[in-house]
Protein backbone atom coordinates (compact mmCIF):
# COMPACT_ATOMS: atom_id res chain seq x y z
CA UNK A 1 -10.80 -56.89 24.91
CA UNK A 2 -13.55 -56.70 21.95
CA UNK A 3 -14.40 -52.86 22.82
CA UNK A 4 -10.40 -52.55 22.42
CA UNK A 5 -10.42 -54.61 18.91
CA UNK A 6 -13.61 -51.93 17.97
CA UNK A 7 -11.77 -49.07 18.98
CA UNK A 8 -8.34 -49.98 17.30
CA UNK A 9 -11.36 -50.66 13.91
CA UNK A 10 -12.51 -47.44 14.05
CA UNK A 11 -8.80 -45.95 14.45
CA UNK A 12 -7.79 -47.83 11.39
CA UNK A 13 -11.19 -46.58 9.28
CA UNK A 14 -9.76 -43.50 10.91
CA UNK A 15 -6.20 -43.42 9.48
CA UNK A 16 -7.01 -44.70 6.55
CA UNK A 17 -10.10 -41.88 5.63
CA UNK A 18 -7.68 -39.07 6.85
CA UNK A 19 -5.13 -40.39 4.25
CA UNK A 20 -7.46 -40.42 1.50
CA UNK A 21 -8.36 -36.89 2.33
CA UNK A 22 -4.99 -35.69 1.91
CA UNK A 23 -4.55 -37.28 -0.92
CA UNK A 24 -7.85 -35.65 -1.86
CA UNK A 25 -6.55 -32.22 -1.02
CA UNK A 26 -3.54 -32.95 -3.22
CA UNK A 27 -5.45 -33.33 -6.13
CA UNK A 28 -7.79 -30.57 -5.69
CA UNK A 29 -5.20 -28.09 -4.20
CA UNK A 30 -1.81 -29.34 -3.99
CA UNK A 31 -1.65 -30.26 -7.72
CA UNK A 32 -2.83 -26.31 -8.14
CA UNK A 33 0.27 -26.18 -6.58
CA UNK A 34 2.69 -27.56 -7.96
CA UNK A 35 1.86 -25.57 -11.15
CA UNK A 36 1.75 -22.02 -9.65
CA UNK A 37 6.12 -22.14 -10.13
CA UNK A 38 5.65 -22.08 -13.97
CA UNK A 39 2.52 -20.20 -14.41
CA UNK A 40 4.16 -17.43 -12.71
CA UNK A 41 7.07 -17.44 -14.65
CA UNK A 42 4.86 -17.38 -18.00
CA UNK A 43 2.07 -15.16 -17.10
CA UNK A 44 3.97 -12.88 -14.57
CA UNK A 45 3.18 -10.78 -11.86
CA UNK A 46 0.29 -8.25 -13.04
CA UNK A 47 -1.14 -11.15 -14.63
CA UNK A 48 -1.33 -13.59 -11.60
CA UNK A 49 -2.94 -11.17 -9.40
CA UNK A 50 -5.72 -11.27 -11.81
CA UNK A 51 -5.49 -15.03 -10.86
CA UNK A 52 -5.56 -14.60 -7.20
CA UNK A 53 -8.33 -12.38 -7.45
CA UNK A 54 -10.47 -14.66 -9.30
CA UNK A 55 -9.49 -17.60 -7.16
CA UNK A 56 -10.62 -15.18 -4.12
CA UNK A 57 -13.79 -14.74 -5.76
CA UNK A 58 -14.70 -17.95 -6.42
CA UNK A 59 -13.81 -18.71 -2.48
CA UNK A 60 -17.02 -16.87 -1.82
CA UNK A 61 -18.91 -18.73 -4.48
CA UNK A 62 -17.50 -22.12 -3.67
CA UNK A 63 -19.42 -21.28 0.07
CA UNK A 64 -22.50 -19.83 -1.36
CA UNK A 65 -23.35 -23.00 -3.15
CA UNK A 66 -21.71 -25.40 -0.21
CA UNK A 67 -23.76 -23.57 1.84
CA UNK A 68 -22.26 -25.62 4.84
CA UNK A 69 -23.91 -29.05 3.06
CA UNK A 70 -19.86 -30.20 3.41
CA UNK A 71 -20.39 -30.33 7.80
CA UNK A 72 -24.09 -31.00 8.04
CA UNK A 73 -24.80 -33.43 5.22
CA UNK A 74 -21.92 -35.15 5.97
CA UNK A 75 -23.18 -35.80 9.78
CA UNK A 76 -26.36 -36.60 8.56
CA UNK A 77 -25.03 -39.27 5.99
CA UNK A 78 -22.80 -41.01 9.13
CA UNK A 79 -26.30 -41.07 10.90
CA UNK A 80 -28.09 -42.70 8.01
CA UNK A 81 -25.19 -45.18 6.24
CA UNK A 82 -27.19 -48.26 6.36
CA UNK A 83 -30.46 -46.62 4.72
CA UNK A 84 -29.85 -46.26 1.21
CA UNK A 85 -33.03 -44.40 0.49
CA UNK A 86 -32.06 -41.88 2.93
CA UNK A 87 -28.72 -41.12 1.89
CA UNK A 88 -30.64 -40.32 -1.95
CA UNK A 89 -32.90 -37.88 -0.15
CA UNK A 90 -29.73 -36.52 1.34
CA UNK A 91 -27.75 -36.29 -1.32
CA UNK A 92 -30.73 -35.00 -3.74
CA UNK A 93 -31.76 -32.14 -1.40
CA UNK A 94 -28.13 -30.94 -1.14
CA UNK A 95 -27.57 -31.04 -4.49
CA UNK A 96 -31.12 -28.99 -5.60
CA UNK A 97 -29.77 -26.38 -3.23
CA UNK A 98 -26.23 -26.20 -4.72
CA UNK A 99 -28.04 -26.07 -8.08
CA UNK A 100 -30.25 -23.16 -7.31
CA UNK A 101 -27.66 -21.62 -5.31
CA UNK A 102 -25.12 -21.79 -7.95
CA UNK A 103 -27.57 -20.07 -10.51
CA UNK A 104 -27.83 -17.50 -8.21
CA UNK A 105 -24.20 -16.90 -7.65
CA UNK A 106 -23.73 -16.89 -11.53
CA UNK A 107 -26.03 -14.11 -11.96
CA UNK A 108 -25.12 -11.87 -8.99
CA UNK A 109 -21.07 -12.36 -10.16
CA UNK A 110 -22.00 -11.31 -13.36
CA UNK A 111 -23.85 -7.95 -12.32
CA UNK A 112 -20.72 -7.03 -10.10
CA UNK A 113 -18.32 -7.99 -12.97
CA UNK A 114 -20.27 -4.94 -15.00
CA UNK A 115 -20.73 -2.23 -12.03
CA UNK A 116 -16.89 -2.90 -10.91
CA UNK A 117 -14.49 -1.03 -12.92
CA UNK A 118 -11.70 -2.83 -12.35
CA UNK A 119 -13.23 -6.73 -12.48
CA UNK A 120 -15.17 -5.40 -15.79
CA UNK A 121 -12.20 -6.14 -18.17
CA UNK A 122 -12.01 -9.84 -16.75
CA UNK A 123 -15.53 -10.98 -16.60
CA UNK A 124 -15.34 -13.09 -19.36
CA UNK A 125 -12.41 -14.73 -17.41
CA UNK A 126 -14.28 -14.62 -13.95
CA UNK A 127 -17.03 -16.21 -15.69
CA UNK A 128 -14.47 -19.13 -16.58
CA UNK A 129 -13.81 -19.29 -12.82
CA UNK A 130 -17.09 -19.36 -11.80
CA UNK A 131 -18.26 -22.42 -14.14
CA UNK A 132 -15.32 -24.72 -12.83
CA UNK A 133 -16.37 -23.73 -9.17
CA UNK A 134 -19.76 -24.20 -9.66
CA UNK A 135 -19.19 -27.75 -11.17
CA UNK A 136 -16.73 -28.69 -8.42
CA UNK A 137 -19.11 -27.86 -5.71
CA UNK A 138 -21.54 -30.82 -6.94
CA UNK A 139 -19.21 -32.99 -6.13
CA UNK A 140 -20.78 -35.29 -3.63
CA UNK A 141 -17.98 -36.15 -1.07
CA UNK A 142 -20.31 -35.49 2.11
CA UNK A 143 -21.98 -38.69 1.24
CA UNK A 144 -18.50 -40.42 0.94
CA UNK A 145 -17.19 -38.58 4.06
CA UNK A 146 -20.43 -39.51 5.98
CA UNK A 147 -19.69 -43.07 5.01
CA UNK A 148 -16.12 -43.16 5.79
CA UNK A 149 -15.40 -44.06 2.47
CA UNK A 150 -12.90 -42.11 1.14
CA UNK A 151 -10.72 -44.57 -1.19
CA UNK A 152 -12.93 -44.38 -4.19
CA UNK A 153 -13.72 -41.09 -4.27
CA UNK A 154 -10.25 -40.21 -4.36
CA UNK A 155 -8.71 -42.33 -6.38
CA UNK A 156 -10.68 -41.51 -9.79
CA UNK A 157 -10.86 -37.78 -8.58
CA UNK A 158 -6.74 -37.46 -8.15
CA UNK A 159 -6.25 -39.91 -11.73
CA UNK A 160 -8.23 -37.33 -13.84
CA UNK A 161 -7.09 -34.23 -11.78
CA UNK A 162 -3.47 -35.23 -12.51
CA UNK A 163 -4.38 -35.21 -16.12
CA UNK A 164 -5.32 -31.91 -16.60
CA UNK A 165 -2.75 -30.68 -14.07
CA UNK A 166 -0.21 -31.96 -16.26
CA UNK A 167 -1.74 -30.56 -19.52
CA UNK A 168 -0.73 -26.91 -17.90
CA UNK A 169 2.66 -27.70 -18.57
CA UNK A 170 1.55 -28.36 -21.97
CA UNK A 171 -0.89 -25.71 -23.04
CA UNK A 172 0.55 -22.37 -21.12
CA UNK A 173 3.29 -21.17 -23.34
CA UNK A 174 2.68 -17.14 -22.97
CA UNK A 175 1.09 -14.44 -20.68
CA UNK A 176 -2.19 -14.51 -22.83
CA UNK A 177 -2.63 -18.56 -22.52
CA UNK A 178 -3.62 -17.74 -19.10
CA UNK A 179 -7.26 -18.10 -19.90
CA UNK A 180 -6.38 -21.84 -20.11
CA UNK A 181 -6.05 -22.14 -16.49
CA UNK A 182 -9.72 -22.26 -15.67
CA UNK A 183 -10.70 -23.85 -18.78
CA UNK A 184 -8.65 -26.96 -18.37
CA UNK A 185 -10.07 -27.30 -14.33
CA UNK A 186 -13.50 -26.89 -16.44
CA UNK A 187 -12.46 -30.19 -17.93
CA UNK A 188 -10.88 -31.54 -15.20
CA UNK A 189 -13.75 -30.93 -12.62
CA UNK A 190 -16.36 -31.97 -15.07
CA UNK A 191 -14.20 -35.41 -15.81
CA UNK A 192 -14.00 -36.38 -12.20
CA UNK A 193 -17.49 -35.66 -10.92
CA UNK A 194 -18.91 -37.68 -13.66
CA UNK A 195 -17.07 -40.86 -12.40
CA UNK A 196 -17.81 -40.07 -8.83
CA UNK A 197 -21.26 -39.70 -9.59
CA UNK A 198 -21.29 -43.10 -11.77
CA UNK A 199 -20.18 -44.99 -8.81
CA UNK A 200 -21.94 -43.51 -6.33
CA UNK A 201 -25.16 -44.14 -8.75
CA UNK A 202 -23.79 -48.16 -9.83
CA UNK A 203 -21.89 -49.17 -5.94
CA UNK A 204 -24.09 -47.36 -3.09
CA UNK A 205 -27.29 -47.28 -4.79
CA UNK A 206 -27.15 -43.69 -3.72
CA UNK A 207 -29.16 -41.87 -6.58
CA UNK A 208 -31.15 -38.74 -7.51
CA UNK A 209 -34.84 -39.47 -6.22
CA UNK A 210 -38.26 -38.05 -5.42
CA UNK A 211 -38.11 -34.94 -2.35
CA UNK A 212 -40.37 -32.58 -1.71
CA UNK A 213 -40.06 -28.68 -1.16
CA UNK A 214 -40.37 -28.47 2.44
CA UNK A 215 -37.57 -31.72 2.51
CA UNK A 216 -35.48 -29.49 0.23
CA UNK A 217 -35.99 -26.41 2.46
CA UNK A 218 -35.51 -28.55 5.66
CA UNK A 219 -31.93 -29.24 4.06
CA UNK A 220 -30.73 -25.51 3.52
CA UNK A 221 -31.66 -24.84 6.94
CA UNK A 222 -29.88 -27.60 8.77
CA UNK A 223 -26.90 -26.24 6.60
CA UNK A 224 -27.54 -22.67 7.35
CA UNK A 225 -25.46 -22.43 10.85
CA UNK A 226 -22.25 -24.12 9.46
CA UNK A 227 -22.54 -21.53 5.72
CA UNK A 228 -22.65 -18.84 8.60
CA UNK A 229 -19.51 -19.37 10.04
CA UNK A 230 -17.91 -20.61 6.87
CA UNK A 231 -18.71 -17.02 4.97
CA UNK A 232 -17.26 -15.91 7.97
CA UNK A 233 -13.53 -17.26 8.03
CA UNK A 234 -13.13 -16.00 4.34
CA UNK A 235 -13.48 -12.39 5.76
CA UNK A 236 -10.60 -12.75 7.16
CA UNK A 237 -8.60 -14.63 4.25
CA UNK A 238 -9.52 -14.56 0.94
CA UNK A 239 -11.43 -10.97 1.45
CA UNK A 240 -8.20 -9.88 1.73
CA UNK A 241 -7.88 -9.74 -2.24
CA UNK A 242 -10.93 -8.08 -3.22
CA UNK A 243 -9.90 -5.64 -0.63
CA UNK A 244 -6.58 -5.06 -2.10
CA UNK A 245 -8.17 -4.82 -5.60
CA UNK A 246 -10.54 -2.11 -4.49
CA UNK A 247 -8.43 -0.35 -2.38
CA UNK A 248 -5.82 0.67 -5.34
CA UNK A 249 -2.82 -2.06 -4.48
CA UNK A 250 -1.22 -2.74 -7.97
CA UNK A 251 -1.70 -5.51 -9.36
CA UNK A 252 1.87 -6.44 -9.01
CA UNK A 253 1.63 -6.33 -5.37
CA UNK A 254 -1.64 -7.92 -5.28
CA UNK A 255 0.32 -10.87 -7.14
CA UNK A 256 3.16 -11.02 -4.59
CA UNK A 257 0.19 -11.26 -1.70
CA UNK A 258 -1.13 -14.08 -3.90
CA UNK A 259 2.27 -15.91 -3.90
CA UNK A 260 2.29 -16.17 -0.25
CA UNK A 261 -1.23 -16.47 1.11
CA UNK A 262 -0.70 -19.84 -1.81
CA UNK A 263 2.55 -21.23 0.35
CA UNK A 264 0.21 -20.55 3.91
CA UNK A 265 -2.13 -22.06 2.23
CA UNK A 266 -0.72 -25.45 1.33
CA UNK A 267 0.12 -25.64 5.07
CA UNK A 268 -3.77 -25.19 5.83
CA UNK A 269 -4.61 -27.51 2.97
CA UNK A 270 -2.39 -30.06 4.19
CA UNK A 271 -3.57 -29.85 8.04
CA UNK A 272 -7.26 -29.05 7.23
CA UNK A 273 -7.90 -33.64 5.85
CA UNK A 274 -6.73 -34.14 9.90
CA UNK A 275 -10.07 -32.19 11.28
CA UNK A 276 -12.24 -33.38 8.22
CA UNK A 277 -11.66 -37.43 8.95
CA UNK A 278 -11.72 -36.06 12.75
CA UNK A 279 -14.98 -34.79 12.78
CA UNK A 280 -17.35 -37.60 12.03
CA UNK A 281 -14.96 -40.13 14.40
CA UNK A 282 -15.37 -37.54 17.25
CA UNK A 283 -19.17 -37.57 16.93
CA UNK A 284 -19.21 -40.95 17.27
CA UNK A 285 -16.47 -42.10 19.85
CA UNK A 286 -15.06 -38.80 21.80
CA UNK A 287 -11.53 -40.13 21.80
CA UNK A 288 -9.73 -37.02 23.29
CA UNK A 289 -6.71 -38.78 24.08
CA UNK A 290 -6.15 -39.29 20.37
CA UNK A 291 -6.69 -35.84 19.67
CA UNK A 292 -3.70 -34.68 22.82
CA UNK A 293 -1.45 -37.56 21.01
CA UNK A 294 -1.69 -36.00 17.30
CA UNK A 295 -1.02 -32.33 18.31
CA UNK A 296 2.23 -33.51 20.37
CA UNK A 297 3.20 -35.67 17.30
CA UNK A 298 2.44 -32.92 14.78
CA UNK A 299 3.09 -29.40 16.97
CA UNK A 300 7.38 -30.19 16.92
CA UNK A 301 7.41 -30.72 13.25
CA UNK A 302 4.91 -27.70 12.55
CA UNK A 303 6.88 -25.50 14.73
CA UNK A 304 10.53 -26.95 13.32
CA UNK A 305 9.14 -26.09 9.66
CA UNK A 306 7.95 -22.74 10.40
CA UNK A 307 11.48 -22.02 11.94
CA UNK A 308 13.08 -22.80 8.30
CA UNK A 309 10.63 -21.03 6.27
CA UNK A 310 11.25 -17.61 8.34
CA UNK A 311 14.63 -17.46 8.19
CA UNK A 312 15.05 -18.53 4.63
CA UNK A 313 11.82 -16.84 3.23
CA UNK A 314 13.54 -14.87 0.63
CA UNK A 315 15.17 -17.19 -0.99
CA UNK A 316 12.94 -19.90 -0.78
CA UNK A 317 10.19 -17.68 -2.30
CA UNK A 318 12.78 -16.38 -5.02
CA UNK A 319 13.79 -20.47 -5.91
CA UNK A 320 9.91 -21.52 -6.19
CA UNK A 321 8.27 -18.21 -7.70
CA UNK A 322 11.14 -16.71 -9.65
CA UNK A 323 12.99 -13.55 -9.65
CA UNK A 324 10.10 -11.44 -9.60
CA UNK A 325 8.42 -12.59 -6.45
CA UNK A 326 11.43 -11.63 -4.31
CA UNK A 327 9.13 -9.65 -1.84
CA UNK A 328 7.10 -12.37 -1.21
CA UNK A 329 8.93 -13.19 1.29
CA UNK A 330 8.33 -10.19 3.65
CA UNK A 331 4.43 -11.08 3.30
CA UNK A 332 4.87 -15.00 3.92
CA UNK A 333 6.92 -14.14 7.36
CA UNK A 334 3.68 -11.93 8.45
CA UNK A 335 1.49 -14.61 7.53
CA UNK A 336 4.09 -17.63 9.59
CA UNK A 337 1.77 -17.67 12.57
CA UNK A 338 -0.99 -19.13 10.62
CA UNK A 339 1.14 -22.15 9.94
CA UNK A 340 1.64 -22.55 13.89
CA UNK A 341 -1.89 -22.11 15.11
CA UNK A 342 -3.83 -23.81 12.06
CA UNK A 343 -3.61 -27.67 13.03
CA UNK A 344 -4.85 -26.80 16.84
CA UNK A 345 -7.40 -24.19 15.91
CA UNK A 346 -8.95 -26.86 13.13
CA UNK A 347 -8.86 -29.30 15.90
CA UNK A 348 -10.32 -27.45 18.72
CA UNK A 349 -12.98 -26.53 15.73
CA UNK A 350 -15.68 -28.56 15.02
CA UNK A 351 -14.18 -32.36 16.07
CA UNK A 352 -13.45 -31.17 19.49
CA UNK A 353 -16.24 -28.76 20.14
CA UNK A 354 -18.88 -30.93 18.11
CA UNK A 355 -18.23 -34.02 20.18
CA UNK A 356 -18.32 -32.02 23.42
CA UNK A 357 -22.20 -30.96 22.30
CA UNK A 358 -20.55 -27.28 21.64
CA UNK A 359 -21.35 -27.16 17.85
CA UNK A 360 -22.51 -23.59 18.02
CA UNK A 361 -19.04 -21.79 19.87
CA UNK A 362 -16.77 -23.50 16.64
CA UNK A 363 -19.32 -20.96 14.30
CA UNK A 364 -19.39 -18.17 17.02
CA UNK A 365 -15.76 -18.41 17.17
CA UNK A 366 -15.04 -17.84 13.29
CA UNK A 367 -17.89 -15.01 14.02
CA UNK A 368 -15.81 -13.89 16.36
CA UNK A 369 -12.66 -13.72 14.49
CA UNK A 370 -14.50 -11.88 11.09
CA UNK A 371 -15.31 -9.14 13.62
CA UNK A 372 -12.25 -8.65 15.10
CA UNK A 373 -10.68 -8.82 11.32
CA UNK A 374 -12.84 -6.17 9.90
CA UNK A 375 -12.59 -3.96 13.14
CA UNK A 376 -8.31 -4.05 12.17
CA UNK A 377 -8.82 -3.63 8.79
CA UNK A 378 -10.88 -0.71 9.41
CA UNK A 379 -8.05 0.62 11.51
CA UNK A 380 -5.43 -0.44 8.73
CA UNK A 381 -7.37 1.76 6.80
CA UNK A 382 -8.09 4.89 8.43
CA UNK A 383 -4.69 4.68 9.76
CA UNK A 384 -2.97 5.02 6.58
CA UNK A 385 -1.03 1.22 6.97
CA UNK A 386 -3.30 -0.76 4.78
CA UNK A 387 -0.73 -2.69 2.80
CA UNK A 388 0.33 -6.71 1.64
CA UNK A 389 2.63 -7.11 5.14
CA UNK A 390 0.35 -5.70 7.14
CA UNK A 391 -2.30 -7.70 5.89
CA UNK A 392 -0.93 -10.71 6.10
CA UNK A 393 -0.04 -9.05 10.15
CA UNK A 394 -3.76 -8.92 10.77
CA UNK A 395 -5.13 -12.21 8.98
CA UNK A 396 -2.18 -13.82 11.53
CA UNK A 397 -3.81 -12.00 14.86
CA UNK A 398 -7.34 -13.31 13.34
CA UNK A 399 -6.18 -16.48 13.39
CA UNK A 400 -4.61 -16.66 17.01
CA UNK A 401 -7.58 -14.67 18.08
CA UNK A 402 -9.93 -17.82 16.75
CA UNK A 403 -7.75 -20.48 18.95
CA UNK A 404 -7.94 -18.56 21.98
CA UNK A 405 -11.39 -18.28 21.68
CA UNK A 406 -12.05 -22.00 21.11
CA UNK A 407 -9.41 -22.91 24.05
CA UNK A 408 -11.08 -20.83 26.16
CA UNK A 409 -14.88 -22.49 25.60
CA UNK A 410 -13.16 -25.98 26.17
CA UNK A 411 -11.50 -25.07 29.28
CA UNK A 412 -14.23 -23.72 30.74
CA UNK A 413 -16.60 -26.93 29.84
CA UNK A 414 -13.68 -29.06 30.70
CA UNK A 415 -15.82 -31.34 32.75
CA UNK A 416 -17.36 -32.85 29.39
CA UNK A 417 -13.86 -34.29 28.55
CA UNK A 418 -14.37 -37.26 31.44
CA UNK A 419 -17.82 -37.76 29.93
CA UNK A 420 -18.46 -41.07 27.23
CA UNK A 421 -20.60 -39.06 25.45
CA UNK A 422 -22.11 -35.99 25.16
CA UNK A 423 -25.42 -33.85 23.73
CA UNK A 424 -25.77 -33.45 20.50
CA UNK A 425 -25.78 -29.21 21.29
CA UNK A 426 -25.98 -27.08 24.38
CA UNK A 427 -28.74 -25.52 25.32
């Protein structure tokens, strides 16, 4: 009866952290959002897909300076929760490697903005990007995801992320206000990891301290596995962009791709908290049966939703974008799959594969998938078809192709699943 009272603890820590990530995800993504209806109306199409291709960019950058800290500092801090001094040396490491990594990125975006003709005219605006990225990615949630402590991490991040969400409402009145948009998430990012960082610093007694190089080192290593299969998945979603923009899509078009990979992605956003809270309670307790109960709660609804949004993706996309963005819709129904396959794949990912001492097929899968992306894009190419639909086509195939793959390595170790525990990795 107590292990049942421990289990139904953990379950509740559970529920609860998996809440605070979506709410989490709200404020860094969903609150984007809400916004993108009136900041397309003001700045327009041409206009926004200099928007989408900045937010692509800064995709790249956000994983440069992550560099995978997000998976592996975050199982490190669950191992170490009780040692204080530990968790500094954690969370001090990481954040000397985001630091360096981020001056890096800064200078390398910054050379490409001059040698690329058609990013050249936006650098200054790139640059913009790039700052609010760069500050975002110090923020130090692996420590509070190690923990399981979500609740205060979110609540001052969402309260001053609202803030400046709101103030876009304010501020962008006209097409050339749209430099505003990363200036105000400047502000925004800068407001909430200062309070984060003052109660991490006051409440855990988690704080910058002394590390030495070959700790530092030790850190981007451990991290280096998980940044290679993260740079990997954005080949075949937010590559898509720069593609477009080098390829000679107009603008225009490049906008209405925007539009919809920004609906697809609100589904992933919204699923992605689910595998995040997962992933530390399926190190730790290997409940499979609560994994088999969420996707049959969660798969009807998905699948219900996704039957809606194809059939009225038109004028859905026409009611929430505006006029312009009619032909959104044709790229959204291309990119419907995603929707279905995202909440298993994430699942089967690193909480299911991770606790079954498989760590290394969830990164050889998204390897996997950026292969078999590139190899269709290539063929897109050559073949005369490369275009926003069929895009959206291939990024759907990549991300079927990435489930099978991950179904496939758990049926075939399927014997693990009647195991209490597993190995850390296979051999």
């Amino acid at each position: 009866m107590s292990s049942n009272r421990r289990l139904d603890r953990k379950k509740a820590v559970l529920f609860k952290n998996t809440f605070m990530l979506y709410v989490l995800q709200f404020s860094t993504y969903i609150l984007t959002f809400i916004a993108i209806p009136y900041e397309t109306r003001v700045v327009g199409k041409e206009i926004y897909g200099k928007v989408g291709t900045a937010s692509a960019i800064m995709v790249y950058i956000q994983m440069v300076i992550d560099f995978g800290f997000i998976l592996s500092a975050t199982e490190q801090a669950s191992r170490n929760r009780n040692d204080s001094g530990q968790l500094s040396k954690i969370f001090t490491c990481a954040t000397i490697n985001k630091l360096i990594l981020a001056a890096i990125s800064g200078c390398v975006l910054y050379v490409l903005c001059l040698l690329i003709p058609s990013w050249k005219p936006n650098t200054t605006f790139f640059m913009l990007y790039f700052v609010s990225t760069a500050i975002n990615a110090l923020m130090p949630d692996f420590i509070y995801r190690g923990l399981e402590q979500m609740t205060t991490i979110t609540i001052r991040a969402v309260c001053i992320r609202v803030f400046f969400t709101c103030m876009i409402f304010v501020v962008l009145q006209k097409p050339s206000d749209y430099y505003v948009i990363p200036i105000l998430n400047i502000i925004g990012n800068l407001g909430a990891i200062l309070a984060i960082y003052f109660h991490m610093f006051r409440k855990l007694n988690v704080r910058f301290c002394n590390v030495t190089k070959k700790e530092v080192g030790a850190s981007l290593r451990s991290s280096s596995t998980f940044f290679y299969s993260r740079i990997a998945s954005s080949l075949y979603t937010k590559s898509n962009y720069i593609i477009l923009s080098l390829v000679g899509v107009s603008s225009g078009d490049t906008g209405l791709y925007t539009s919809a990979d920004h609906l697809i992605g609100a589904v992933q956003n919204c699923v992605s908290p689910i595998s995040d809270s997962l992933y530390p309670y399926m190190v730790k307790n290997h409940d499979y049966k609560l994994v088999k109960k969420a996707l049959m709660i969660m798969m009807p609804i998905i699948v219900a939703g996704v039957t809606v949004v194809f059939i009225f993706a038109e004028p859905l996309c026409v009611w929430f974008f505006g006029a312009d963005f009619a032909g959104t819709g044709k790229i959204l129904r291309a990119m419907l799959p995603i929707a279905i396959v995202i909440l298993p794949s994430y699942v089967c990912g690193f909480p299911m594969l991770s606790s079954m001492g498989l760590t290394k097929f969830a990164n050889y899968s998204t390897i996997f998938g950026s292969v078999m992306h590139l190899v269709n894009l290539a063929v897109l190419y050559v073949t005369g078809y490369m275009n926003v639909i069929t895009l959206g086509v291939a990024v759907s195939v990549t991300e079927t192709l990435i489930l099978l793959f991950r179904l496939i390595v758990i049926w075939k170790h399927r014997d693990r699943l009647k195991q209490p525990s597993q190995p850390k990795e296979d051999a």
